[in-house]
Protein backbone atom coordinates (compact mmCIF):
# COMPACT_ATOMS: atom_id res chain seq x y z
CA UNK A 1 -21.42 -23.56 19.94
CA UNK A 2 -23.81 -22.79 16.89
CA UNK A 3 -24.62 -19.20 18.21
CA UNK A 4 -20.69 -18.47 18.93
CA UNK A 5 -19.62 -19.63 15.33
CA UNK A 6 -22.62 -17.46 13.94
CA UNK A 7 -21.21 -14.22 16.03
CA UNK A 8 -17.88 -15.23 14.71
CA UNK A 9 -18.73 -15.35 10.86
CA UNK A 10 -20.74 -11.81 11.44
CA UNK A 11 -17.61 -10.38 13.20
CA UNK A 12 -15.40 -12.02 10.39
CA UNK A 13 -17.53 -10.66 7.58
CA UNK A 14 -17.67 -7.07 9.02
CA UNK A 15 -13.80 -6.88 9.19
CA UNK A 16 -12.99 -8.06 5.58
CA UNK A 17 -15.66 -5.34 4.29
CA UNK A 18 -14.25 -2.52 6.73
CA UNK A 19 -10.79 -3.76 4.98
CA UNK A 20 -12.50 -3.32 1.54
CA UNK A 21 -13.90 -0.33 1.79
CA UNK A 22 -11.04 1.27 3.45
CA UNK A 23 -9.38 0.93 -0.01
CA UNK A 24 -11.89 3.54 -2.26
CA UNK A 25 -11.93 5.51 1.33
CA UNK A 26 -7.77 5.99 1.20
CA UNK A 27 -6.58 5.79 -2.23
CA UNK A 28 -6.66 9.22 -3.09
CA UNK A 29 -4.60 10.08 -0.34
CA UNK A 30 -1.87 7.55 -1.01
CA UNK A 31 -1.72 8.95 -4.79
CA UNK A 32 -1.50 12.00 -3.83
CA UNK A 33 1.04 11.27 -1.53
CA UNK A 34 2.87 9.41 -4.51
CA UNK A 35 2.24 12.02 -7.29
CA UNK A 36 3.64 14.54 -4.91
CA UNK A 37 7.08 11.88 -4.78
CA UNK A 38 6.90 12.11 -8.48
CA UNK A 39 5.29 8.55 -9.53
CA UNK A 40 3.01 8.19 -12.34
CA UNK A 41 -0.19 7.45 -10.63
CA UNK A 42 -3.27 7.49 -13.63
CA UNK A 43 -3.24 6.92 -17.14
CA UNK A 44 -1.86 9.29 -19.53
CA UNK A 45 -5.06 9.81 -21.09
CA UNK A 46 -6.90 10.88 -18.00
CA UNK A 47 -7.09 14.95 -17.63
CA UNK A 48 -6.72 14.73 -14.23
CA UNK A 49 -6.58 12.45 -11.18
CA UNK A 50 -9.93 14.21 -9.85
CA UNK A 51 -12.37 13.33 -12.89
CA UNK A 52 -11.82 9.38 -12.16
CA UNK A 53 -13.82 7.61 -9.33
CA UNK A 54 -12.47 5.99 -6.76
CA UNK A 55 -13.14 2.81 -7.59
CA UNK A 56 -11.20 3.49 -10.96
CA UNK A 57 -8.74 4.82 -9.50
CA UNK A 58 -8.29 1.87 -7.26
CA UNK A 59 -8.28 -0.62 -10.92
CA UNK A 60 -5.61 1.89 -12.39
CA UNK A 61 -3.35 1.33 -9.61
CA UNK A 62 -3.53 -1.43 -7.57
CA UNK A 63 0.38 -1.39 -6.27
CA UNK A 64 -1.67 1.34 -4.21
CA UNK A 65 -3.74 -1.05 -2.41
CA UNK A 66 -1.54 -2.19 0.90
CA UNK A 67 -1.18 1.50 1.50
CA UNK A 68 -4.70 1.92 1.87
CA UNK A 69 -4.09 -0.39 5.07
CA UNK A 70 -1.40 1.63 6.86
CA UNK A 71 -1.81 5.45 6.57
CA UNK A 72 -0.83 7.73 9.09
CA UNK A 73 -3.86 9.55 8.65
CA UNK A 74 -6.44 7.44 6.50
CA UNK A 75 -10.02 9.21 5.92
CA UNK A 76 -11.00 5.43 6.95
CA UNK A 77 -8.25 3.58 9.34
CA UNK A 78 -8.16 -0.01 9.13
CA UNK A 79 -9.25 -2.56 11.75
CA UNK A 80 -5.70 -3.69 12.89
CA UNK A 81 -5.03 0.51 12.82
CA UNK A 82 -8.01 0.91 15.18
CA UNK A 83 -6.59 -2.44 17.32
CA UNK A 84 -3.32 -1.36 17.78
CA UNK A 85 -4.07 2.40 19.18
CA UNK A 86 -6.88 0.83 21.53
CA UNK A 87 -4.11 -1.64 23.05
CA UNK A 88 -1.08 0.92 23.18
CA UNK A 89 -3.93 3.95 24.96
CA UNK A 90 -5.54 1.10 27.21
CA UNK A 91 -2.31 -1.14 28.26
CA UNK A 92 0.44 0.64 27.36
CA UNK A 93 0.27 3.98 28.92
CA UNK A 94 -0.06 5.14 32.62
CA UNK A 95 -3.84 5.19 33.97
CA UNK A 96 -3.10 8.65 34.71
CA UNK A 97 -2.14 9.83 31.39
CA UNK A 98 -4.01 11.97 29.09
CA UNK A 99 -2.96 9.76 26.55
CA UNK A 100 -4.88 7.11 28.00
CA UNK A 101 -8.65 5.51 27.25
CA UNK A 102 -8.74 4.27 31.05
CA UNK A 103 -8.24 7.64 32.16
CA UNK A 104 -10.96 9.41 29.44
CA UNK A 105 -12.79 6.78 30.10
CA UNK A 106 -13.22 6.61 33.74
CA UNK A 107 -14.30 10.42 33.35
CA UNK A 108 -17.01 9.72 31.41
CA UNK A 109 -18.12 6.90 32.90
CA UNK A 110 -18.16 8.86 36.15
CA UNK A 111 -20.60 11.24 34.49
CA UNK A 112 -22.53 8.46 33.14
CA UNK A 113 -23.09 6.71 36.50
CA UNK A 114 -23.96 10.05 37.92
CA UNK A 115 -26.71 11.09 35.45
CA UNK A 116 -28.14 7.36 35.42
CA UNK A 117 -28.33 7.61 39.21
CA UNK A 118 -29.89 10.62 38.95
CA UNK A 119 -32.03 9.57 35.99
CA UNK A 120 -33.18 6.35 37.17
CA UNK A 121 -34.47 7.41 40.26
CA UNK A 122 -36.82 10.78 38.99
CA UNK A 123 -37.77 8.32 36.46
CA UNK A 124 -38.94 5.72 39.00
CA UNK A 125 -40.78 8.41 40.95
CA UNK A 126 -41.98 9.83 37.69
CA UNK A 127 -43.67 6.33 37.19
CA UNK A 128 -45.10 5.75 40.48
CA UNK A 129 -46.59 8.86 40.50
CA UNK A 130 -47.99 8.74 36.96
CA UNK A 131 -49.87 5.27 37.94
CA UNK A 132 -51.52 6.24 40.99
CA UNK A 133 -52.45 10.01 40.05
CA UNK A 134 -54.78 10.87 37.02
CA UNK A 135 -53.63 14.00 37.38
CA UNK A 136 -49.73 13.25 36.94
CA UNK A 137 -50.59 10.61 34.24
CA UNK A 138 -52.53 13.56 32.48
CA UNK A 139 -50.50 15.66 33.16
CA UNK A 140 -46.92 14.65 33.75
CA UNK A 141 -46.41 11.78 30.68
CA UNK A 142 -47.04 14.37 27.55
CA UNK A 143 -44.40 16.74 28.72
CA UNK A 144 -42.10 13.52 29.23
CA UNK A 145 -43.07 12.63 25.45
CA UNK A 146 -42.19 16.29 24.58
CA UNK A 147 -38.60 16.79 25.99
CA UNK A 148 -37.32 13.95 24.31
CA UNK A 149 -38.56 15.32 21.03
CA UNK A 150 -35.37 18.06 21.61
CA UNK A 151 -32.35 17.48 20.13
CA UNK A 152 -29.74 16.61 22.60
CA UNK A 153 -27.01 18.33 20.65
CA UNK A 154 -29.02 21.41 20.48
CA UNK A 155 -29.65 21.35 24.59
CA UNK A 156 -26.52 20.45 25.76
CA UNK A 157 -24.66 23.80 25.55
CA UNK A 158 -28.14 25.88 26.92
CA UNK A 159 -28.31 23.16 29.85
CA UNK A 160 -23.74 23.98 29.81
CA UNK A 161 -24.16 27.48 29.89
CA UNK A 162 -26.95 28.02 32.15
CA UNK A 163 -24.81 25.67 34.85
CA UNK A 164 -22.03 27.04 33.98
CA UNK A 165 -23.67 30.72 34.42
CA UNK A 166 -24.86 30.10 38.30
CA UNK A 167 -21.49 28.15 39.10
CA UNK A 168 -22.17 24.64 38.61
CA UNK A 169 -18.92 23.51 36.85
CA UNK A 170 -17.20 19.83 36.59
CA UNK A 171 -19.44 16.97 35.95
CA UNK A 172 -22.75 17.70 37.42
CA UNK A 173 -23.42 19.50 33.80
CA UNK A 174 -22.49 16.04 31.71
CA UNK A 175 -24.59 14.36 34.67
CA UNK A 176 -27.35 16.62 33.95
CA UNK A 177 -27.82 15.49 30.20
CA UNK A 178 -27.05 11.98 31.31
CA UNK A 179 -29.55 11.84 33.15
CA UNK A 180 -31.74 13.88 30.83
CA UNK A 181 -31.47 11.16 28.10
CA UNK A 182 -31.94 7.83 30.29
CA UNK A 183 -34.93 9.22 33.11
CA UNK A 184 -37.46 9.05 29.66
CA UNK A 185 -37.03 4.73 29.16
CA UNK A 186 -37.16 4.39 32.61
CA UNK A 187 -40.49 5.90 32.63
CA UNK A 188 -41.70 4.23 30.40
CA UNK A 189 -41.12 0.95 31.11
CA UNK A 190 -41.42 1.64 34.98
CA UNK A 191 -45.00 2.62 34.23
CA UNK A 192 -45.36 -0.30 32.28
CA UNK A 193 -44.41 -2.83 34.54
CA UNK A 194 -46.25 -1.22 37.45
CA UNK A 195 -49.61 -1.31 34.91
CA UNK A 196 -48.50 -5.21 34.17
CA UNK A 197 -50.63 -7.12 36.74
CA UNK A 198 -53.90 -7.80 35.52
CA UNK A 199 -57.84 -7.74 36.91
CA UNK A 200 -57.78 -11.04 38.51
CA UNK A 201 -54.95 -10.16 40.72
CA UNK A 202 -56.21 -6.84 41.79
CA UNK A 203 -59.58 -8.09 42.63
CA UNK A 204 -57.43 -10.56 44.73
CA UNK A 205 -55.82 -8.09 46.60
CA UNK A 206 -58.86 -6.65 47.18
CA UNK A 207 -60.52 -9.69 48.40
CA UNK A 208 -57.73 -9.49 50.86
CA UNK A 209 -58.74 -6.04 51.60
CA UNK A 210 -55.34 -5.07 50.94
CA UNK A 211 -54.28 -1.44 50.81
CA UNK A 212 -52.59 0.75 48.49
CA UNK A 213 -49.45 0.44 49.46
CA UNK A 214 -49.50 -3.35 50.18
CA UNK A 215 -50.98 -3.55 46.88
CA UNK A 216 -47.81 -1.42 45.48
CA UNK A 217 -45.11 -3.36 46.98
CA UNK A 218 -46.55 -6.81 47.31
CA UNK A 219 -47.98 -7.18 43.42
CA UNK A 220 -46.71 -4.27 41.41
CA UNK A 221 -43.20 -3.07 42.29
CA UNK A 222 -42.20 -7.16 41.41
CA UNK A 223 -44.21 -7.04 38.39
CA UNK A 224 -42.40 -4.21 37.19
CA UNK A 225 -38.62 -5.38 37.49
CA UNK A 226 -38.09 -7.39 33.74
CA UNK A 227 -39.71 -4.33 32.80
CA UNK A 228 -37.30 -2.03 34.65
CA UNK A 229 -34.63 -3.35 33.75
CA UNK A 230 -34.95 -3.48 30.27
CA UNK A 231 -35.50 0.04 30.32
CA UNK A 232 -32.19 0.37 32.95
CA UNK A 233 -30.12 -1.66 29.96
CA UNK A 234 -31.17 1.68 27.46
CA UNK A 235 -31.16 4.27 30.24
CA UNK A 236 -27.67 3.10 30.83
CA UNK A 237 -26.46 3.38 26.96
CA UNK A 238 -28.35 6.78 26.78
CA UNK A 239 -26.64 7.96 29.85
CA UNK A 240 -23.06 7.07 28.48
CA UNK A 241 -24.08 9.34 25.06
CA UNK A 242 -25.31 12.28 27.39
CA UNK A 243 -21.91 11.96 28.86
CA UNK A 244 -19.71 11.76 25.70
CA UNK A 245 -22.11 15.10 24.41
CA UNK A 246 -22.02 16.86 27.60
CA UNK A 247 -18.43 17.00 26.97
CA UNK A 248 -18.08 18.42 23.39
CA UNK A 249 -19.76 21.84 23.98
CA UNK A 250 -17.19 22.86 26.81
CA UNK A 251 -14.11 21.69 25.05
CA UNK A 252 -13.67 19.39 27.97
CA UNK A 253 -9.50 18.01 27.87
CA UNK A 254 -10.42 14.61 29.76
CA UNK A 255 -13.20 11.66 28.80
CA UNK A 256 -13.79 10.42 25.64
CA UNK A 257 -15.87 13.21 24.38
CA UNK A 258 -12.60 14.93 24.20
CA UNK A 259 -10.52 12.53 22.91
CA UNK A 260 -13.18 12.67 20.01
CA UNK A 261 -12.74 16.22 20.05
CA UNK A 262 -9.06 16.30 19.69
CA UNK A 263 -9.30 13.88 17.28
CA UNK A 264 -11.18 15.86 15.07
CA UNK A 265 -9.23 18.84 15.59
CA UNK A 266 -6.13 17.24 14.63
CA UNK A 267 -7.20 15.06 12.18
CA UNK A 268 -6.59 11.98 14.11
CA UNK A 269 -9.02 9.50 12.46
CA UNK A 270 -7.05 6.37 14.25
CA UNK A 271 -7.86 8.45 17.84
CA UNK A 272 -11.61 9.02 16.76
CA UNK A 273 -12.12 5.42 16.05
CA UNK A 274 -10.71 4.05 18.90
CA UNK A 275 -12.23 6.39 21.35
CA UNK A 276 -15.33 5.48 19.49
CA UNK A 277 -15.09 1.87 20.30
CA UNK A 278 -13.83 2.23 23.89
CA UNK A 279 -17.18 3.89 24.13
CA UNK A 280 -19.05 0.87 22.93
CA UNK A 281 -16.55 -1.44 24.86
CA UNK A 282 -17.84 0.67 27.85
CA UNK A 283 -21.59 0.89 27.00
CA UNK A 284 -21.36 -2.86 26.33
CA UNK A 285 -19.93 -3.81 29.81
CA UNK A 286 -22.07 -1.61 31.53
CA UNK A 287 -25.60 -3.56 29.60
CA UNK A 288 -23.83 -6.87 31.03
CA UNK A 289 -23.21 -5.80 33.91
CA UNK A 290 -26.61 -4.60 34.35
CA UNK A 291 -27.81 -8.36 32.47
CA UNK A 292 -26.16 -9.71 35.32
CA UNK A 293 -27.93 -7.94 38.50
CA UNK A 294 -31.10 -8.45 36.53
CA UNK A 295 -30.81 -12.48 36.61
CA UNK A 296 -29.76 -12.36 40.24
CA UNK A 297 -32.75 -10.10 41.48
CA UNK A 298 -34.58 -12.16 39.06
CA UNK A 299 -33.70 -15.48 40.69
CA UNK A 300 -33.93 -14.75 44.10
CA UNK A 301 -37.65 -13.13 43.55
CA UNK A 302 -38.50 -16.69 41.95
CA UNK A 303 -38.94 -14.85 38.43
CA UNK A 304 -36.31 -16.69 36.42
């Protein structure tokens, strides 16, 4: 109950300072909006609306305030702005309209469990070839370190155009950067977990004269899974950004890349917002989801 009320007051608090800030954000678009409708909107003595800051501006003219709240186009929309648009695109329109987050969304997500498939499993064998080869360890790991050092927003058209350039169209490029962003954590912690057992318990498997592979599957592929899937919770999260970039470059008309896209285009802050939090609404389903697999493999392997 303690930890609920505490998520509560954060939640609560976060609103009433998106509310106050969307006040210095929108006022000088609701008095210029008003000036232009011929009301006296700053004090005579000020030279011009444009020398005063907004947070004057917001003392000189207060009766401004509850219009801050309900702009068509605010630079910052408000949270009940941002509410209503995600219920009307999510409940109130057709599944199969372009007008609505399920169908953006289910585009995306299609590219984001796509790339994580793909993703997850190089980085698996990435990591159980970096643990029993030197050579791959040497060899393999740095240029893992490297690639993520590359700006995703710079790769994503090459990786686009070079697809798009033998014929590989649709989602298999968004898939492609999906899984370029979440294979990296999964090595990682992969390797990690399959490094976890300690001395003791290999000098017990070799007291057992077990081999390799009994060793692999008996001690160190169950070692690895808390490990694996804490990396599989940010794989998953990185996968859904790869998607949402992959789609920006190509000027994609479906997922919520796009709906970003023509948000921007059109100045549709309201659409920007709310595709923005469908994404997190989707990233954050996806983490619990995979929270929940992880405490049933968990159970069942005697681990939680």
């Amino acid at each position: 109950m303690k930890q609920l009320m505490a998520v509560v007051t954060v939640v609560a608090a976060l609103i009433v300072i998106w509310y106050v800030a969307c006040i210095p954000m929108n006022i000088k678009g609701i008095l210029t909006e008003a000036e232009r409708a011929g009301a006296e909107v700053v004090p005579p003595e000020a030279k011009t609306r444009r020398d005063m800051s907004e947070l004057k501006l917001v003392a000189d003219n207060s009766f401004a305030i509850p219009a801050t709240w309900s702009q068509e186009r605010p630079r910052l929309p408000a949270p009940h702005q941002v509410g209503t648009e995600l219920w009307d695109t999510t409940f109130n329109k057709k599944i199969t309209s372009k007008r609505s987050l399920v169908f953006h969304g289910w585009v995306t997500l299609s590219a984001t469990l796509l790339g994580f498939a793909i993703g997850t499993g190089l980085g698996i064998l990435l990591a159980v070839g970096i643990v029993h080869s030197k050579v791959m360890d040497m060899s393999v790991m740095p240029w893992a370190i490297v690639s993520q050092t590359i700006p995703i927003i710079a790769l994503a058209p090459m990786i686009i155009v070079v697809l798009y350039s033998v014929g590989v169209q649709g989602i298999i490029p968004k898939a492609v950067i999906s899984a370029y962003l979440s294979f990296f954590p999964v090595v990682v912690g992969m390797v990690k977990g399959l490094r976890s057992p300690d001395g003791p318990q290999l000098d017990l498997l070799r007291t057992y004269n077990a081999s390799k592979s009994q060793g692999f599957w008996k001690l160190r592929l169950p070692a690895s899974m808390p490990y694996l899937f804490a990396s599989l919770k940010i794989g998953i999260a990185a996968s859904l950004v790869g998607a949402i970039v992959g789609e920006l470059p190509t000027g994609a008309v479906a997922g919520l890349g796009a709906r970003l896209l023509a948000g921007s285009y059109y100045g549709q802050t309201v659409q920007i917002w709310s595709a923005l939090f469908a994404a997190a609404i989707l990233a954050a389903g996806l983490v619990g989801l995979l929270g929940l697999i992880e405490r049933s493999v968990l159970k069942r392997m005697g681990m939680a």
